[in-house]
C-alpha atoms as a PDB file:
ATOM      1  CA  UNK A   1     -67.062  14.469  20.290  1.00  0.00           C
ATOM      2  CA  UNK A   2     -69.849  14.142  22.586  1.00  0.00           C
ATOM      3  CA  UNK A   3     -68.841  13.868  26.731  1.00  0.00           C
ATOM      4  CA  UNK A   4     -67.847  10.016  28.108  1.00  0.00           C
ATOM      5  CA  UNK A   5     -68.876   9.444  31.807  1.00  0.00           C
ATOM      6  CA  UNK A   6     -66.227   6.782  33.340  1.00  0.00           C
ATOM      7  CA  UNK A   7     -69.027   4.466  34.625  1.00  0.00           C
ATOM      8  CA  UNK A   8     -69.248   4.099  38.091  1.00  0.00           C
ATOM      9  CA  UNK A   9     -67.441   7.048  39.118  1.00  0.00           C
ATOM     10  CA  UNK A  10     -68.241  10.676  38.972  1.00  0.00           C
ATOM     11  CA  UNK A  11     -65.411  11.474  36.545  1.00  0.00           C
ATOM     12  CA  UNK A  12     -66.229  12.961  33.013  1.00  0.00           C
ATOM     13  CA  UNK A  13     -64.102  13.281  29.778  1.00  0.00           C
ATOM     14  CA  UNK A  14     -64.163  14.996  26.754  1.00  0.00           C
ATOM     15  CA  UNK A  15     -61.980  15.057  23.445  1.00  0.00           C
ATOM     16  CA  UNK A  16     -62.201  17.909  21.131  1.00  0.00           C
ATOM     17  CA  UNK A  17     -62.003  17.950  17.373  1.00  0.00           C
ATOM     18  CA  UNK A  18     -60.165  20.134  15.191  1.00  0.00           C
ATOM     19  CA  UNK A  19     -63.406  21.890  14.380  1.00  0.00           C
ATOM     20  CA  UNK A  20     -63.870  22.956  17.866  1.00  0.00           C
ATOM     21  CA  UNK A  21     -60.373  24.968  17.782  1.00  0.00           C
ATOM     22  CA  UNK A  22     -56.725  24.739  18.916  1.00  0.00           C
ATOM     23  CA  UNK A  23     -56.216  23.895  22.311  1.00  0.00           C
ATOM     24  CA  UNK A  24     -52.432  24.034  22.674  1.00  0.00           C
ATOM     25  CA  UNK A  25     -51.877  27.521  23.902  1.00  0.00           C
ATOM     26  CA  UNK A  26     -54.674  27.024  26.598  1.00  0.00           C
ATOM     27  CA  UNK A  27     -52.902  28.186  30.126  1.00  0.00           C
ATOM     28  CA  UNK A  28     -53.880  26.752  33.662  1.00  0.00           C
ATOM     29  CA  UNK A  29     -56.192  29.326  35.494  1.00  0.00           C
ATOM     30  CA  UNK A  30     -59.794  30.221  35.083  1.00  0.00           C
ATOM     31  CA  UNK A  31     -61.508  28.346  32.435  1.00  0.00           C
ATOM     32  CA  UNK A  32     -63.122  30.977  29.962  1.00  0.00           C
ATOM     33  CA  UNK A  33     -67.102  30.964  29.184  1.00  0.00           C
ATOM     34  CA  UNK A  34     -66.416  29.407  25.615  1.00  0.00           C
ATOM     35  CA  UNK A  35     -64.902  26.404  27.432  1.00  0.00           C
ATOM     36  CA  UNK A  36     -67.265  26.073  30.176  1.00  0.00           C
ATOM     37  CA  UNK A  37     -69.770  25.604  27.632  1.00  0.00           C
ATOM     38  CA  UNK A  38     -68.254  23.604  25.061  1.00  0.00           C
ATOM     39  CA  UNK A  39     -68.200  21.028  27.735  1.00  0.00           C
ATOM     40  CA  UNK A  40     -71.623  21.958  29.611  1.00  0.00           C
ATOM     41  CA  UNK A  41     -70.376  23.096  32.754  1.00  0.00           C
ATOM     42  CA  UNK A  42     -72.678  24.747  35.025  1.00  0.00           C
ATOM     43  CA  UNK A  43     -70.539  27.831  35.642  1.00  0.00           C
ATOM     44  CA  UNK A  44     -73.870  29.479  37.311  1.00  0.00           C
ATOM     45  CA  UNK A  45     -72.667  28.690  40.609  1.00  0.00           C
ATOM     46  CA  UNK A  46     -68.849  27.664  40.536  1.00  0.00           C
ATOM     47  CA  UNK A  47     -66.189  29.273  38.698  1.00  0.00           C
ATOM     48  CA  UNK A  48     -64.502  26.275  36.747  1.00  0.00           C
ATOM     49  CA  UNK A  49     -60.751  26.049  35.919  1.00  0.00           C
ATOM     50  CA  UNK A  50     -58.320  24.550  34.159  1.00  0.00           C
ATOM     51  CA  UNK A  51     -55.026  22.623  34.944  1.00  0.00           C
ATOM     52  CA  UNK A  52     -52.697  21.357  32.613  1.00  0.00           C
ATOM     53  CA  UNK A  53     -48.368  20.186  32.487  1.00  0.00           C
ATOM     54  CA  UNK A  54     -45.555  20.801  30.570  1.00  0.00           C
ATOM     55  CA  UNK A  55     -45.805  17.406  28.408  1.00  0.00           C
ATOM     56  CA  UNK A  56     -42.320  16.240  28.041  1.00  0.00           C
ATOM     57  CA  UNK A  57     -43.216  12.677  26.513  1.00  0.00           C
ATOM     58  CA  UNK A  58     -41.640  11.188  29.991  1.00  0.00           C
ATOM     59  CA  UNK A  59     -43.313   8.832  33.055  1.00  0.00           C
ATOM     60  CA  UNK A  60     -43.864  11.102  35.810  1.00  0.00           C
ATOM     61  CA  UNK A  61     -47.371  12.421  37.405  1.00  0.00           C
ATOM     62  CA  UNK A  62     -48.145  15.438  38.414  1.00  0.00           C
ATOM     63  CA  UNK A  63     -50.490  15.801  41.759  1.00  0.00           C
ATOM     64  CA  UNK A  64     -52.416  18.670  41.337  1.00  0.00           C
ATOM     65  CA  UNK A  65     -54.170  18.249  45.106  1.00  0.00           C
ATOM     66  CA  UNK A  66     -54.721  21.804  45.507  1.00  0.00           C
ATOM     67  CA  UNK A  67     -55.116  23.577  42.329  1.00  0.00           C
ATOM     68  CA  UNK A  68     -51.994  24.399  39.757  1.00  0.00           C
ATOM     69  CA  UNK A  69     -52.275  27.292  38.056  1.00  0.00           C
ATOM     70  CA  UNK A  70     -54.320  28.868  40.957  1.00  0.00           C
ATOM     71  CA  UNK A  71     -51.802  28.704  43.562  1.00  0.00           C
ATOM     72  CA  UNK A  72     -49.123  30.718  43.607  1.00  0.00           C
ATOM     73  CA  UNK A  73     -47.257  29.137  46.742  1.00  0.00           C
ATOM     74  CA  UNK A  74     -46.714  26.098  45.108  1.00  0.00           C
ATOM     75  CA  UNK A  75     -43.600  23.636  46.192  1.00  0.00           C
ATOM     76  CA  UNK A  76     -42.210  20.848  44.009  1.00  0.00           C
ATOM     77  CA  UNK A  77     -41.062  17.375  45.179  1.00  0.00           C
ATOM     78  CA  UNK A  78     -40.164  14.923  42.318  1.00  0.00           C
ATOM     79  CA  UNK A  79     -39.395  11.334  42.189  1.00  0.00           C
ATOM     80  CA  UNK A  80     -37.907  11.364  38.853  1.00  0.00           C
ATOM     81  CA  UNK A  81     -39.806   8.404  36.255  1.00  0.00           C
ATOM     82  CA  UNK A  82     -42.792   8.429  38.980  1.00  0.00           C
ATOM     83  CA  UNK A  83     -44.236  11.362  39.923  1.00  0.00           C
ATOM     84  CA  UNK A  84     -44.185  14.693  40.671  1.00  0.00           C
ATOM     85  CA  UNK A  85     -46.060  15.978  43.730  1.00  0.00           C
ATOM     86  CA  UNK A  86     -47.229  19.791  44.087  1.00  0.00           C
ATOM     87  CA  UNK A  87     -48.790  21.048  46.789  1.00  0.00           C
ATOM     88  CA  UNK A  88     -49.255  24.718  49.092  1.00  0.00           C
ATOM     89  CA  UNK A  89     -46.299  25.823  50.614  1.00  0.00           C
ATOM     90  CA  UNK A  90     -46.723  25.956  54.501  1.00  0.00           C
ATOM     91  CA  UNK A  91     -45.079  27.604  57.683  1.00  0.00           C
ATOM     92  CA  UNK A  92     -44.556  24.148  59.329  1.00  0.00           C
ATOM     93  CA  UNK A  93     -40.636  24.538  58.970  1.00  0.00           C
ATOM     94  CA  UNK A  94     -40.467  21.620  56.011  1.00  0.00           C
ATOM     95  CA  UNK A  95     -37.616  21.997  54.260  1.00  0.00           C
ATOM     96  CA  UNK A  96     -38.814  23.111  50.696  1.00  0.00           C
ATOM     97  CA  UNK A  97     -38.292  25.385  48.526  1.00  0.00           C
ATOM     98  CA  UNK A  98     -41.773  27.302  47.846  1.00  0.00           C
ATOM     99  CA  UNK A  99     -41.416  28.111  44.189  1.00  0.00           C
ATOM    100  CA  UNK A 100     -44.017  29.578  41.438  1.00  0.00           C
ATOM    101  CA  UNK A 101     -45.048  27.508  38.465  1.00  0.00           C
ATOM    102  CA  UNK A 102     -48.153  27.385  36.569  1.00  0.00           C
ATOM    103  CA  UNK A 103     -47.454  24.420  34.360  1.00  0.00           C
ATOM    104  CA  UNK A 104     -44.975  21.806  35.645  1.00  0.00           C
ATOM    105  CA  UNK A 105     -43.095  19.139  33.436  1.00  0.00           C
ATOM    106  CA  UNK A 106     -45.243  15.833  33.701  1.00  0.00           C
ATOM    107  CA  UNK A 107     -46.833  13.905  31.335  1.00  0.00           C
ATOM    108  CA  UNK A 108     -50.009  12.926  34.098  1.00  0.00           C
ATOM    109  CA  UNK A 109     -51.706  14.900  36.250  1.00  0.00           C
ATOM    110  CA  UNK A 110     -54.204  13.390  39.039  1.00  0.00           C
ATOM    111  CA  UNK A 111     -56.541  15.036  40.892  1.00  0.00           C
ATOM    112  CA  UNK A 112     -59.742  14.787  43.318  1.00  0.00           C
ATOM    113  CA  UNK A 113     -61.127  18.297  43.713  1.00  0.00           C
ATOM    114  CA  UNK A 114     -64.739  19.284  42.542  1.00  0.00           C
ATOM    115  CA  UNK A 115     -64.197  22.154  39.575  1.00  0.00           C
ATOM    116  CA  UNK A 116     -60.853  21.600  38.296  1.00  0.00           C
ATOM    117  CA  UNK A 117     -60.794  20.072  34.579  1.00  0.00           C
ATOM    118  CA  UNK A 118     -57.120  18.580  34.148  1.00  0.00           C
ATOM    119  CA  UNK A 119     -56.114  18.868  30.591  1.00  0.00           C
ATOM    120  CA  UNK A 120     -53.873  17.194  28.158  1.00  0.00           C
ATOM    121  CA  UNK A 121     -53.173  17.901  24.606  1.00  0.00           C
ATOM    122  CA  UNK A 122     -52.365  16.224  21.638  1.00  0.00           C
ATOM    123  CA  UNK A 123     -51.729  15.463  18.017  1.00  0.00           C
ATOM    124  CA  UNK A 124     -51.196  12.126  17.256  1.00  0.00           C
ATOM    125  CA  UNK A 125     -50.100  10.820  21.168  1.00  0.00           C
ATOM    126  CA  UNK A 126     -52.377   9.081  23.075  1.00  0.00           C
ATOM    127  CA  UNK A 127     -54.676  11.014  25.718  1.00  0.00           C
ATOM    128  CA  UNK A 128     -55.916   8.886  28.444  1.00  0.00           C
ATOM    129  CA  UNK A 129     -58.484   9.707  31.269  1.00  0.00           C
ATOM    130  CA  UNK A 130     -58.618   7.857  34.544  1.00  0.00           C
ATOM    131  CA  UNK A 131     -61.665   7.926  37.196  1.00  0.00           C
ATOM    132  CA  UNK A 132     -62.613   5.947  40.800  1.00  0.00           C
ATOM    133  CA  UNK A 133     -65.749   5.681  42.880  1.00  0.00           C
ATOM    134  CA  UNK A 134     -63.990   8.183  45.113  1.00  0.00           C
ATOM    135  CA  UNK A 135     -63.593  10.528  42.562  1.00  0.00           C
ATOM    136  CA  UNK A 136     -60.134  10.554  42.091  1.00  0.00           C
ATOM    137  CA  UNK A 137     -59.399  11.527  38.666  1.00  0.00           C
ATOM    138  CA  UNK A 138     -56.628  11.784  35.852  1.00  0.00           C
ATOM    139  CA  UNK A 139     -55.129  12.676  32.755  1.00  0.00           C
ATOM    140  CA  UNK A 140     -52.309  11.067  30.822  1.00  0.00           C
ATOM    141  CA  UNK A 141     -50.519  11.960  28.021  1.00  0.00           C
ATOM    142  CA  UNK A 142     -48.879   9.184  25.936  1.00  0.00           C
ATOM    143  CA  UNK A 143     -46.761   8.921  23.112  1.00  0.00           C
ATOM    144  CA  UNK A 144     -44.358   5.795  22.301  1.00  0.00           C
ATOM    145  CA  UNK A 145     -41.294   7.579  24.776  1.00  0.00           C
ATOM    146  CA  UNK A 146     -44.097   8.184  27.992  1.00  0.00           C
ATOM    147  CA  UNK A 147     -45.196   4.554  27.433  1.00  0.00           C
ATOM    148  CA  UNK A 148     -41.606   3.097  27.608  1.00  0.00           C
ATOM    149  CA  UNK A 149     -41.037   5.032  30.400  1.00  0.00           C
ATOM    150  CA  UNK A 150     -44.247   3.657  31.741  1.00  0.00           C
ATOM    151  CA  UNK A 151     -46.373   6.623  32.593  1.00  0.00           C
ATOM    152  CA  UNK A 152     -49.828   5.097  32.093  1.00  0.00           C
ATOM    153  CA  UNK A 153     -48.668   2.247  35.334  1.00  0.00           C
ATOM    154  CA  UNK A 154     -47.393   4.766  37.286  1.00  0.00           C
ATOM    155  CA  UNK A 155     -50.379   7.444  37.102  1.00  0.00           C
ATOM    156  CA  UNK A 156     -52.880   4.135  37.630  1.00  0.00           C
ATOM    157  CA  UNK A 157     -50.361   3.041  40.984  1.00  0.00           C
ATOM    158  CA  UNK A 158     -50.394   6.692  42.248  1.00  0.00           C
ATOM    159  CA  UNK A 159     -54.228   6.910  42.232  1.00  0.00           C
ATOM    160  CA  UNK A 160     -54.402   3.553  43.886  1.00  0.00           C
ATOM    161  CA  UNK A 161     -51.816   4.988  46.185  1.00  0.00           C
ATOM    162  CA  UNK A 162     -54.442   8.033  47.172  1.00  0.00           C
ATOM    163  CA  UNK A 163     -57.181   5.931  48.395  1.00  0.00           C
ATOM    164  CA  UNK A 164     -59.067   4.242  45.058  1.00  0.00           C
ATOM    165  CA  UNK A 165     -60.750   1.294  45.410  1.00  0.00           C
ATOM    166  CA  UNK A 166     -61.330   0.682  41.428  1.00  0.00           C
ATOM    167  CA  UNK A 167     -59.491   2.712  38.659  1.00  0.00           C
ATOM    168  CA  UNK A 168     -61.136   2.904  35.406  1.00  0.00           C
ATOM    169  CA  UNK A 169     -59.679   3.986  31.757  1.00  0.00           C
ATOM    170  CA  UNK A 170     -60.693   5.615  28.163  1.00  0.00           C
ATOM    171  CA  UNK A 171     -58.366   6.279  25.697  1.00  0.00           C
ATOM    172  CA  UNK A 172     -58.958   8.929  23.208  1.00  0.00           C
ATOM    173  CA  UNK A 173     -58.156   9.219  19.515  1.00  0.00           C
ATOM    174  CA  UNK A 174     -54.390   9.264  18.470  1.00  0.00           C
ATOM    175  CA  UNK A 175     -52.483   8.025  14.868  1.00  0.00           C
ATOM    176  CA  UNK A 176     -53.880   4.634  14.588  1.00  0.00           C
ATOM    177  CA  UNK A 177     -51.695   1.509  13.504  1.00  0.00           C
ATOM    178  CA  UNK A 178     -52.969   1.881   9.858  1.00  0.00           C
ATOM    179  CA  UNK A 179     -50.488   4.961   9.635  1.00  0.00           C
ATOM    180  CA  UNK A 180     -48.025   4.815  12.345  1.00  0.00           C
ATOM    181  CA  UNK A 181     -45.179   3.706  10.471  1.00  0.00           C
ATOM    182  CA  UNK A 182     -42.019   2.865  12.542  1.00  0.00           C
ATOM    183  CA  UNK A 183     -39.094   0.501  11.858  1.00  0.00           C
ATOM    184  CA  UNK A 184     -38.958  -2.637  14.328  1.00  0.00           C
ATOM    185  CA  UNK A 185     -35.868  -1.204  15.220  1.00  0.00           C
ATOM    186  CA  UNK A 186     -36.931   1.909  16.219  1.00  0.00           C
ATOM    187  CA  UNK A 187     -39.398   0.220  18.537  1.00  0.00           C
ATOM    188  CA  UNK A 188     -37.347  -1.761  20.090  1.00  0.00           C
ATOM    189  CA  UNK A 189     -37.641  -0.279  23.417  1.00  0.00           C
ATOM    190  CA  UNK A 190     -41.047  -0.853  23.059  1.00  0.00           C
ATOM    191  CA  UNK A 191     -41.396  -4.285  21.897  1.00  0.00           C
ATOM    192  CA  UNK A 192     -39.533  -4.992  24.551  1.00  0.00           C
ATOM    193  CA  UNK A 193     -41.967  -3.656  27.173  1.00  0.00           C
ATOM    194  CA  UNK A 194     -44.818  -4.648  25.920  1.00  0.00           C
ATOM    195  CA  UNK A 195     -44.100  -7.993  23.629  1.00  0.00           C
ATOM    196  CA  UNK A 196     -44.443  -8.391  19.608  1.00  0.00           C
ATOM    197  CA  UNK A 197     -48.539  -7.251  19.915  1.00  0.00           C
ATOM    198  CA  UNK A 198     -47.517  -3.476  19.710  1.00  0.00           C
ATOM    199  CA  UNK A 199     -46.048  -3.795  16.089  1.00  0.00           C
ATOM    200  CA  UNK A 200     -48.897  -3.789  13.159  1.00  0.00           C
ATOM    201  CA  UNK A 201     -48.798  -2.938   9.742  1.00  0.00           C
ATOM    202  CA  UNK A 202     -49.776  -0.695   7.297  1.00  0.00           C
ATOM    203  CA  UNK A 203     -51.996  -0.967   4.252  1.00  0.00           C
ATOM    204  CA  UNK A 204     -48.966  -0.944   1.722  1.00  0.00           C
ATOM    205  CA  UNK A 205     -46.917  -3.426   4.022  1.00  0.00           C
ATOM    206  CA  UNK A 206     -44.996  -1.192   6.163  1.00  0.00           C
ATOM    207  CA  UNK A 207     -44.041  -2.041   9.628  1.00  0.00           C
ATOM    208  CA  UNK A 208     -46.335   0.738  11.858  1.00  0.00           C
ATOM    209  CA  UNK A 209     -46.854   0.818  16.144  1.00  0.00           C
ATOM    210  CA  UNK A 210     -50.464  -0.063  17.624  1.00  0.00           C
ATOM    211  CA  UNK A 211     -49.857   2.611  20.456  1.00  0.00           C
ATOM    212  CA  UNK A 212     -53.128   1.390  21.660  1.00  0.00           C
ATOM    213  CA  UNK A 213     -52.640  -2.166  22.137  1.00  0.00           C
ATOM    214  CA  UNK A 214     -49.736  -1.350  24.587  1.00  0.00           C
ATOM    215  CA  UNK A 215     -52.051   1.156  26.521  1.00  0.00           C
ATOM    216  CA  UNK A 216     -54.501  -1.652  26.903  1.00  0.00           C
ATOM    217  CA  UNK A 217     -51.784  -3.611  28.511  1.00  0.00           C
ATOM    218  CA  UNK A 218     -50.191  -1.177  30.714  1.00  0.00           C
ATOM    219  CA  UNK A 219     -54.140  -0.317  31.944  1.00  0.00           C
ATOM    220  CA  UNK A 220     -54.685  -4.185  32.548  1.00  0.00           C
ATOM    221  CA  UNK A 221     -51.686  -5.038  34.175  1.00  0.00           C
ATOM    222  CA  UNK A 222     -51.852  -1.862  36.538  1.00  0.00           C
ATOM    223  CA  UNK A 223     -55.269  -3.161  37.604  1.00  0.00           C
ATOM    224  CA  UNK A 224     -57.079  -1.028  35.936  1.00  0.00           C
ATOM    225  CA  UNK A 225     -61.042  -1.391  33.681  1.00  0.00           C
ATOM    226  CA  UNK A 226     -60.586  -0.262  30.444  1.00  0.00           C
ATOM    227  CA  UNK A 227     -64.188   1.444  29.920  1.00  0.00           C
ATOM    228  CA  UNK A 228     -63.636   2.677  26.146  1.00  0.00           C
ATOM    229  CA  UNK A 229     -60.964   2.882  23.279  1.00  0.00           C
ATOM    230  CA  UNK A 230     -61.417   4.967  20.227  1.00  0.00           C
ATOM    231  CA  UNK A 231     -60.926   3.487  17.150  1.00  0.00           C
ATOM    232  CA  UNK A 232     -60.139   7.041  15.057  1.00  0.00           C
ATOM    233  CA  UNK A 233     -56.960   7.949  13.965  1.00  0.00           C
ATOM    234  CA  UNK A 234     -55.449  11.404  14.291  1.00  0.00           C
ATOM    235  CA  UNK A 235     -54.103  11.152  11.171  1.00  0.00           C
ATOM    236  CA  UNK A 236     -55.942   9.671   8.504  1.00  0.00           C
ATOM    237  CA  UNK A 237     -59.771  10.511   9.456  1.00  0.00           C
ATOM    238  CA  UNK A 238     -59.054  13.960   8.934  1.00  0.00           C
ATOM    239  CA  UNK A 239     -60.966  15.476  11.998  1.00  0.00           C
ATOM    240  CA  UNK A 240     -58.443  16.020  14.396  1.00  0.00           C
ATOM    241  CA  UNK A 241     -54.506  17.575  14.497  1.00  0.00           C
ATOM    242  CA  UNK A 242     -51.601  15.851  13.360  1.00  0.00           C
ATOM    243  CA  UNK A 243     -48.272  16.634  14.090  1.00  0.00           C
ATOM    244  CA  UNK A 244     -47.097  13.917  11.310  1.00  0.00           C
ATOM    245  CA  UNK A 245     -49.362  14.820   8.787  1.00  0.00           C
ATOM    246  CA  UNK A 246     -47.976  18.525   9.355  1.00  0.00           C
ATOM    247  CA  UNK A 247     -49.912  20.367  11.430  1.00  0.00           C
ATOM    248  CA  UNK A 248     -47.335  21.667  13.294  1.00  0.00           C
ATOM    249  CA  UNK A 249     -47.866  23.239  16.988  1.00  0.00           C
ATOM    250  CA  UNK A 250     -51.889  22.904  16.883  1.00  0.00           C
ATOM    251  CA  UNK A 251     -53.482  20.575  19.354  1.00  0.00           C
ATOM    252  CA  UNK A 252     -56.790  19.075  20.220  1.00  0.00           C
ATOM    253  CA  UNK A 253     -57.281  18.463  23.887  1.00  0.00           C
ATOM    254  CA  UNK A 254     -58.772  16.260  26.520  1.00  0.00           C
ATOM    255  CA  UNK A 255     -60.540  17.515  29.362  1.00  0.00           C
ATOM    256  CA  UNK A 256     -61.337  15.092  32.785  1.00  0.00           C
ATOM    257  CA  UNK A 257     -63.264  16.619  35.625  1.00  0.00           C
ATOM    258  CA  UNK A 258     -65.807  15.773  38.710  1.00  0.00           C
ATOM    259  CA  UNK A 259     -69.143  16.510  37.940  1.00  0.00           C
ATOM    260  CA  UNK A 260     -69.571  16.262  41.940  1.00  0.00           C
END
């Protein structure tokens, strides 16, 4: 897939493909040459690199203001089913506990620094990037469990929170409502979030979950523009991973950066 600019910001996103290889082993740190120019980074006169979480299907958001992966004095304060803040561990007497990670549970990460691409990975969940004017940017992961416990609102009220003005939204490919089959009573939980609109159907008359129709909600109601939703589906148009159609631990990902 060819690179989305979040209009009116200076945030840019890209989803890969299946043909452009498996993502899901890809570590925060430096990002390699291959990457830099799968996604036409000028790596000339910055060295680019990569951040990316633990995705544990949950609601919290991970604030990646100075760099994870990079930083190796990195300090943890979580507000469990809202976010997760990380930041450099200081000599200002806080009381903290400085503590190395490279790749902490969350299911969003937010950021605003100039060559950092935050990364999420999928295969069949929803993978969501977020921009501002200000250039406050983010990735969310979402499957049916993160959007019950609501981490699409609380990534969009967190980057209000930081200072921007206007939030923006595009929602990459995931497993559609043509093949998403789930009993209604298996989505309850859901359905009762996010009314009767998130249960479909499939071609043969099975109940499935539009995954996408309650993403367009929770970006609405959070205040947020929804720029662009893609209509393939991760499992039946047979250029992406899917974990349902059975294949296993490989995963496409979704980069979001600054290009200033």
């Amino acid at each position: 897939m060819s690179h989305l600019g979040l209009s009116g910001t200076p945030v840019r996103a890209y989803w890969t493909e299946a043909s452009d290889g498996d993502f899901a082993s890809l570590k925060s740190g430096a990002l390699g040459p291959g990457i830099t120019k799968l996604l036409g980074l000028d790596s000339s006169a910055h060295k680019w690199r990569v951040s990316r979480v633990r995705q544990v299907h949950g609601g919290d958001v991970v604030i990646d203001a100075a760099g994870v992966g990079v930083a190796t004095d990195i300090v943890r304060d979580a507000v469990p089913g809202s976010a997760v803040d990380f930041r450099r561990a200081t000599d200002s007497g806080e009381d903290m506990t400085p503590r190395v990670s490279v790749c902490p549970e969350g299911d969003a990460i937010l950021s605003r620094e100039y060559g950092n691409c935050l990364l999420i990975v999928t295969a069949d969940c929803m993978s969501i990037s977020l921009g501002s004017p200000e250039g406050i940017y983010g990735a969310v992961h979402a499957g049916w469990r993160g959007l019950v416990a609501g981490v699409i609102e609380n990534a969009i009220d967190r980057m209000y929170g930081y200072g921007a003005s206007k939030v923006v939204a595009a929602i990459g490919p995931s497993i559609g409502k043509c093949c998403y089959e789930f009993s209604r009573n298996d989505a309850s939980q859901l359905i009762d979030k996010y009314g009767e609109s998130v249960m479909s159907s499939s071609s043969d008359g099975k109940d499935t979950v539009d995954l996408h129709s309650a993403a367009i909600q929770a970006i609405e109601e959070s205040g947020a523009e929804l720029l662009w939703n893609s209509e393939d589906c991760t499992y039946c148009s047979g250029k992406y991973y899917s974990y349902r159609r059975g294949d296993g631990a490989s995963r496409q990902g979704m980069f979001v950066w600054r290009d200033s």
